[in-house]
Protein backbone atom coordinates (compact mmCIF):
# COMPACT_ATOMS: atom_id res chain seq x y z
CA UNK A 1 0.57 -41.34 -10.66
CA UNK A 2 0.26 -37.84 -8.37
CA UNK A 3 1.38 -38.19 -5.10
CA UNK A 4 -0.77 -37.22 -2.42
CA UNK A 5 -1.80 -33.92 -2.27
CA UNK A 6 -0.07 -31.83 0.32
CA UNK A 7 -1.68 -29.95 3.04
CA UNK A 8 -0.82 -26.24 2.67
CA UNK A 9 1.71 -24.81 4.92
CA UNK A 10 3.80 -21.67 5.82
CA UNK A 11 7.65 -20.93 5.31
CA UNK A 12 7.78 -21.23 8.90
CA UNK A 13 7.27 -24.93 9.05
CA UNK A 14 10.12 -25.61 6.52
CA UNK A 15 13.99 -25.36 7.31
CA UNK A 16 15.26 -23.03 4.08
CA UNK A 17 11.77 -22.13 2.90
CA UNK A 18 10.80 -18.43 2.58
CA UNK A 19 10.41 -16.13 5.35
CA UNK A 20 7.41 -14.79 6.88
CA UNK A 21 8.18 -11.41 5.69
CA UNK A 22 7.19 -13.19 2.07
CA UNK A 23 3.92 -13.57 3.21
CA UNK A 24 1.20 -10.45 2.15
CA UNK A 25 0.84 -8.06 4.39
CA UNK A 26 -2.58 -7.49 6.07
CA UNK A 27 -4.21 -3.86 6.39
CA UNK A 28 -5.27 -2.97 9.92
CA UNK A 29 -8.95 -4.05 10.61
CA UNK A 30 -11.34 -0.81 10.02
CA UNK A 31 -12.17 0.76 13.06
CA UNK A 32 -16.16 0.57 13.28
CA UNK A 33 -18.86 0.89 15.73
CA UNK A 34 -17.75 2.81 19.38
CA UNK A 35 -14.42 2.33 18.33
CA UNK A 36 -14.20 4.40 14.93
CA UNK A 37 -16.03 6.81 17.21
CA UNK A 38 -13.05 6.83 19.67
CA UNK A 39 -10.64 7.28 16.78
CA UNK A 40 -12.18 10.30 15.61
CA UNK A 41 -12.55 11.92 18.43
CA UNK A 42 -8.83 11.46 18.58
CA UNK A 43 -8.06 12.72 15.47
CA UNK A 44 -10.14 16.32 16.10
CA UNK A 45 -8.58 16.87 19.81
CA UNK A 46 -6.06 19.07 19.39
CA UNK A 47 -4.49 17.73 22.55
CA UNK A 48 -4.30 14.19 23.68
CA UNK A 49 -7.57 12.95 26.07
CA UNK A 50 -8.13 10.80 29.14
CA UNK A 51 -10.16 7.84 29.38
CA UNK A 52 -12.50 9.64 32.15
CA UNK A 53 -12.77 12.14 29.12
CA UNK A 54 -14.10 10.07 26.65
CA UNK A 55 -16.32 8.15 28.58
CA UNK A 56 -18.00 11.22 29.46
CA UNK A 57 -18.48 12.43 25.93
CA UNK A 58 -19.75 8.99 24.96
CA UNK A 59 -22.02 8.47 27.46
CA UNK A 60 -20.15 4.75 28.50
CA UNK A 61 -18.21 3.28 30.89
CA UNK A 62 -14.61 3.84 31.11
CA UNK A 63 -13.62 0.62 31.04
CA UNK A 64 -15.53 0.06 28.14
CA UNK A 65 -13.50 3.27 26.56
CA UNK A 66 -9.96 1.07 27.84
CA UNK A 67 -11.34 -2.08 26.16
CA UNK A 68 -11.54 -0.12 22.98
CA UNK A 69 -8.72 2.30 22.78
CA UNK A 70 -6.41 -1.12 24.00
CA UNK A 71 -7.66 -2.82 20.39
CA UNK A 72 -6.69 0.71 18.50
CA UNK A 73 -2.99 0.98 19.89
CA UNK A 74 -2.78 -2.92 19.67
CA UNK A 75 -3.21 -1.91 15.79
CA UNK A 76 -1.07 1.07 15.61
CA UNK A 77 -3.80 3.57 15.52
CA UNK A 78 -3.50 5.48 18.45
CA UNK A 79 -0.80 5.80 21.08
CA UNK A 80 -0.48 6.24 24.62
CA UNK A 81 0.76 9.62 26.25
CA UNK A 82 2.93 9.39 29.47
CA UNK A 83 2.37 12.90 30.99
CA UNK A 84 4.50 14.34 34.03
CA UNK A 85 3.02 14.11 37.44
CA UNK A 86 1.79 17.22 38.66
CA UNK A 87 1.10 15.99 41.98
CA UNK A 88 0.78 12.92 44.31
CA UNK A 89 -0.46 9.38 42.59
CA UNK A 90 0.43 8.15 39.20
CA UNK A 91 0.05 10.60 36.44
CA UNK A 92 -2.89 10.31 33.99
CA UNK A 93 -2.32 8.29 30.81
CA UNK A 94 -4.09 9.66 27.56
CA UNK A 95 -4.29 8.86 23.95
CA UNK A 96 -3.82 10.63 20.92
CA UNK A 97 -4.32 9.27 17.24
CA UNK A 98 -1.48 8.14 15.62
CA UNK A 99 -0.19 10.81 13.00
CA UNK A 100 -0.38 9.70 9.21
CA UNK A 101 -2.83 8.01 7.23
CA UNK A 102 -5.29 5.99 8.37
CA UNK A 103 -4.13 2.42 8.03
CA UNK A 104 -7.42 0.96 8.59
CA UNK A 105 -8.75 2.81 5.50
CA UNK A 106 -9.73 0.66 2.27
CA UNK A 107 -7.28 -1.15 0.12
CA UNK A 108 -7.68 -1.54 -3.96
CA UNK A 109 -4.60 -3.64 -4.74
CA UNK A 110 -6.51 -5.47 -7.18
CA UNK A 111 -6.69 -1.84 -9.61
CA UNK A 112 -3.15 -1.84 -9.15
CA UNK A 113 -2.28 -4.87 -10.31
CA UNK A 114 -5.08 -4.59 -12.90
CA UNK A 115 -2.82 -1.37 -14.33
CA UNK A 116 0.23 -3.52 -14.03
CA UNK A 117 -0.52 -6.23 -15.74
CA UNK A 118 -2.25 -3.71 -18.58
CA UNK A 119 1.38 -2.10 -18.90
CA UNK A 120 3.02 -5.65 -19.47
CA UNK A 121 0.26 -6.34 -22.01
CA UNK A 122 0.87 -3.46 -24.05
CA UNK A 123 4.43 -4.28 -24.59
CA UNK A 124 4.91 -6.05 -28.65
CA UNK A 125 5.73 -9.21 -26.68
CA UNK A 126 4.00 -9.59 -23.54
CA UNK A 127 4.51 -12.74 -22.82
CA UNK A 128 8.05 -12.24 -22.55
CA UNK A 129 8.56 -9.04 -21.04
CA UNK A 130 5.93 -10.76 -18.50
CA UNK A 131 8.61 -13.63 -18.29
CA UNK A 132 11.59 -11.69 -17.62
CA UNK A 133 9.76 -9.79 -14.98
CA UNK A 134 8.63 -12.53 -13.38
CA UNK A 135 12.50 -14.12 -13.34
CA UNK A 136 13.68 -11.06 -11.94
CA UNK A 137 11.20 -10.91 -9.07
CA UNK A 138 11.51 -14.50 -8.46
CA UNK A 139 14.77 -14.18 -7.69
CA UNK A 140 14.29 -11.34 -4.69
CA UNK A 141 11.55 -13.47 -3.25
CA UNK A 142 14.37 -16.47 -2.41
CA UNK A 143 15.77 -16.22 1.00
CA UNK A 144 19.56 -16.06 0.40
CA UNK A 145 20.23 -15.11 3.77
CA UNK A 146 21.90 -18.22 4.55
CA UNK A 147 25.16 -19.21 3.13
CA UNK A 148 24.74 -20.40 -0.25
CA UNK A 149 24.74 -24.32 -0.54
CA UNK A 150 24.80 -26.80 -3.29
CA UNK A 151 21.30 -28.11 -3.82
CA UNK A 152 20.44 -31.66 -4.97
CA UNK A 153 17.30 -31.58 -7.37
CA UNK A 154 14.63 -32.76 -4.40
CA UNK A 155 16.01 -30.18 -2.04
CA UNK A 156 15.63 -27.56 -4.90
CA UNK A 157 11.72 -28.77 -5.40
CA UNK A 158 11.04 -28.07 -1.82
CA UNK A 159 12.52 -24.75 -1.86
CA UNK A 160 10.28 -23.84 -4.76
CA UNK A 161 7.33 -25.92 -3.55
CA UNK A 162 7.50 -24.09 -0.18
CA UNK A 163 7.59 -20.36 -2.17
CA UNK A 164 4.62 -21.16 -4.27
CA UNK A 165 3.08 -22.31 -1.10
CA UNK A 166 3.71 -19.32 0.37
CA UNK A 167 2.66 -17.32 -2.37
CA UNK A 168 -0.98 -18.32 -1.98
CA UNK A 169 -0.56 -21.33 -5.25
CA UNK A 170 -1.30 -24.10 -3.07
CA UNK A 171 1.46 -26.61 -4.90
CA UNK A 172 1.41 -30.40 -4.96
CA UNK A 173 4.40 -32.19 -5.88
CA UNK A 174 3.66 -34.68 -9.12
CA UNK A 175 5.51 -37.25 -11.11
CA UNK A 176 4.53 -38.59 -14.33
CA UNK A 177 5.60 -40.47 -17.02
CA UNK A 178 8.91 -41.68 -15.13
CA UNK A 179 11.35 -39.29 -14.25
CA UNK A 180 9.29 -36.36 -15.41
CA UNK A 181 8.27 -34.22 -12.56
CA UNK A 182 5.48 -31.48 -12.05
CA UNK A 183 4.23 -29.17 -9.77
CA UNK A 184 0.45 -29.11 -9.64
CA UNK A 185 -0.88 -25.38 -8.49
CA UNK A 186 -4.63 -25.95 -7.17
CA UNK A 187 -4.97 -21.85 -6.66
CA UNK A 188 -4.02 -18.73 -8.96
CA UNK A 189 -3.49 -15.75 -6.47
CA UNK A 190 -4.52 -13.51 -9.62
CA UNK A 191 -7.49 -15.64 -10.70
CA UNK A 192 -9.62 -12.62 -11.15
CA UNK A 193 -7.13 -11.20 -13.94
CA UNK A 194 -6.16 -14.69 -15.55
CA UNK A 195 -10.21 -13.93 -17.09
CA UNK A 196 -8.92 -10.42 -19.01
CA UNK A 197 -5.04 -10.43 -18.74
CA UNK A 198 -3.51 -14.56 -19.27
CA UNK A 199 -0.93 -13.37 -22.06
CA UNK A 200 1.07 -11.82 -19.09
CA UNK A 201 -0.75 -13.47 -15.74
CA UNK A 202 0.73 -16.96 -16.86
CA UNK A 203 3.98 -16.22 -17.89
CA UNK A 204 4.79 -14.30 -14.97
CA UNK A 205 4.42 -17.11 -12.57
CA UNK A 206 6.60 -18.93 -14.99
CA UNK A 207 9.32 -16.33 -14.96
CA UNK A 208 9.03 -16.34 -11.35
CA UNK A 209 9.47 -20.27 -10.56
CA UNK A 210 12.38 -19.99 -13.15
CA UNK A 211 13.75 -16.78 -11.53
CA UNK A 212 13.58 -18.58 -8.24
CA UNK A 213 15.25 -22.12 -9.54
CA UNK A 214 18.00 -19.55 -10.69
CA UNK A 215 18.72 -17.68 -7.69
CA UNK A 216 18.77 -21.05 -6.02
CA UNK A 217 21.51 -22.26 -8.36
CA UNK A 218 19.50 -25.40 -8.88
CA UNK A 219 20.08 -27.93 -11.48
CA UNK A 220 16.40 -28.27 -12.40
CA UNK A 221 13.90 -25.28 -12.98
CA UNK A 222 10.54 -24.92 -14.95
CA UNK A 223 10.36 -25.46 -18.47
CA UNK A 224 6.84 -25.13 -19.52
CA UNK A 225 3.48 -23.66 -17.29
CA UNK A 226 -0.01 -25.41 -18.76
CA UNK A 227 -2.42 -23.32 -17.50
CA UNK A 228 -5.87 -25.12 -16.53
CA UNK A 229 -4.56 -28.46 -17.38
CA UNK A 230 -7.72 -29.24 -15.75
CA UNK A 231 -10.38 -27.23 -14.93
CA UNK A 232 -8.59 -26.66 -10.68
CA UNK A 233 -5.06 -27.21 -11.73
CA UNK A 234 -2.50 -25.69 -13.51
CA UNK A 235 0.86 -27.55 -14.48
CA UNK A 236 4.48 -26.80 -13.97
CA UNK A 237 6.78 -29.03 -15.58
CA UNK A 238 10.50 -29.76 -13.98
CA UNK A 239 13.46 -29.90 -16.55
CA UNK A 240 16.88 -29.56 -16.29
CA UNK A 241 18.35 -26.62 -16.14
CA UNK A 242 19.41 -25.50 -19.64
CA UNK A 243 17.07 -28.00 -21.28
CA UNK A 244 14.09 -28.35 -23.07
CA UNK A 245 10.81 -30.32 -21.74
């Protein structure tokens, strides 16, 4: 029988999971609106501007020019200017746009990873070179900042249960047919290239649960991935390390 599916949940939340720096990054919001207005104003000043200064050019209230350039240094897109007094009362404060790219600008990971996956495929055996890379990165993804300890084999599931949570694979611990254990994974992070690219999508996330068991020094580790066991699950069965399942 499957246990009870588990509620999804962050590294955070579990003592030894991974760390929140495994979690994807987000890009900045896009500026939009007043407030991409702002930003490129910022960018073509060749010196830093005032709030009284931009209101004025706008044609708004200053506070509504603070509300606005408060959100775009929150996000790392512009930055505040201290300037020497030249005189009684506090000295003016201005912005200037951040030097560098725009962070805000569009993202097309997916291509990437669409190119990526196309190299792996192209290899005479894919599905291992997509294997061994996936063991490899595995590996980094385990925190093994804290003094290495001697897992049992349910404190080794955790650790792996947490990662794939973390991952985006929304696991559910499983048991079946006595001591045989799974891991059900309700959600492929890579759905989108499982369609065109499932020689190398597949066995990657293997490689990577094994890569993970490894770096853990665990006793058990994954032994066989069933993709779409069912039409919202895919199936990763537990064996001992070393053995066959």
């Amino acid at each position: 029988m499957a246990e009870r599916r588990r509620k999804p949940r962050g590294g955070d939340d579990v003592p030894g999971g991974a760390t929140p720096a495994r979690a994807a990054e987000r890009p900045t919001v896009p500026a939009t609106g007043r407030r991409r207005l702002i930003l490129t104003m910022l960018r073509r000043s060749e010196t830093p501007l005032g709030v009284a200064d931009i209101a004025e050019r706008l044609g708004v209230h200053p506070n509504t020019v603070r509300f606005h350039l408060d959100a775009l240094a929150d996000t790392g897109q512009v930055e505040r200017v201290h300037t020497a007094s030249a005189g009684p009362g506090r000295p003016p404060l201005l912005f200037r746009a951040r030097p560098g790219m725009d962070r805000g600008g569009p993202r097309n990971y997916r291509l990437l990873a669409e190119i990526l996956a196309g190299g792996l495929a192209a290899d005479p055996d894919p599905a291992t070179r997509a294997t061994e890379a996936g063991r490899v990165w595995g590996g980094l993804l385990v925190d093994q900042s804290a003094p290495p300890v001697a897992l049992t084999r349910e404190q080794a599931v955790r650790r792996l249960v947490s990662l794939l949570d973390d991952l985006g694979f929304a696991p559910e611990e499983r048991s079946a047919d006595g001591d045989h254990r799974q891991i059900g994974l309700r959600h492929c992070p890579f759905l989108e290239l499982v369609a065109t690219r499932a020689q190398v999508i597949c066995p990657l996330h293997l490689g990577l649960m094994q890569g993970a068991m490894t770096a853990l020094g665990a006793r058990v580790t994954v032994g066989r991935l069933d993709p779409f066991a069912e039409p919202d699950l895919c199936l990763a069965h537990l064996t001992a390390a070393g053995g066959t399942r």
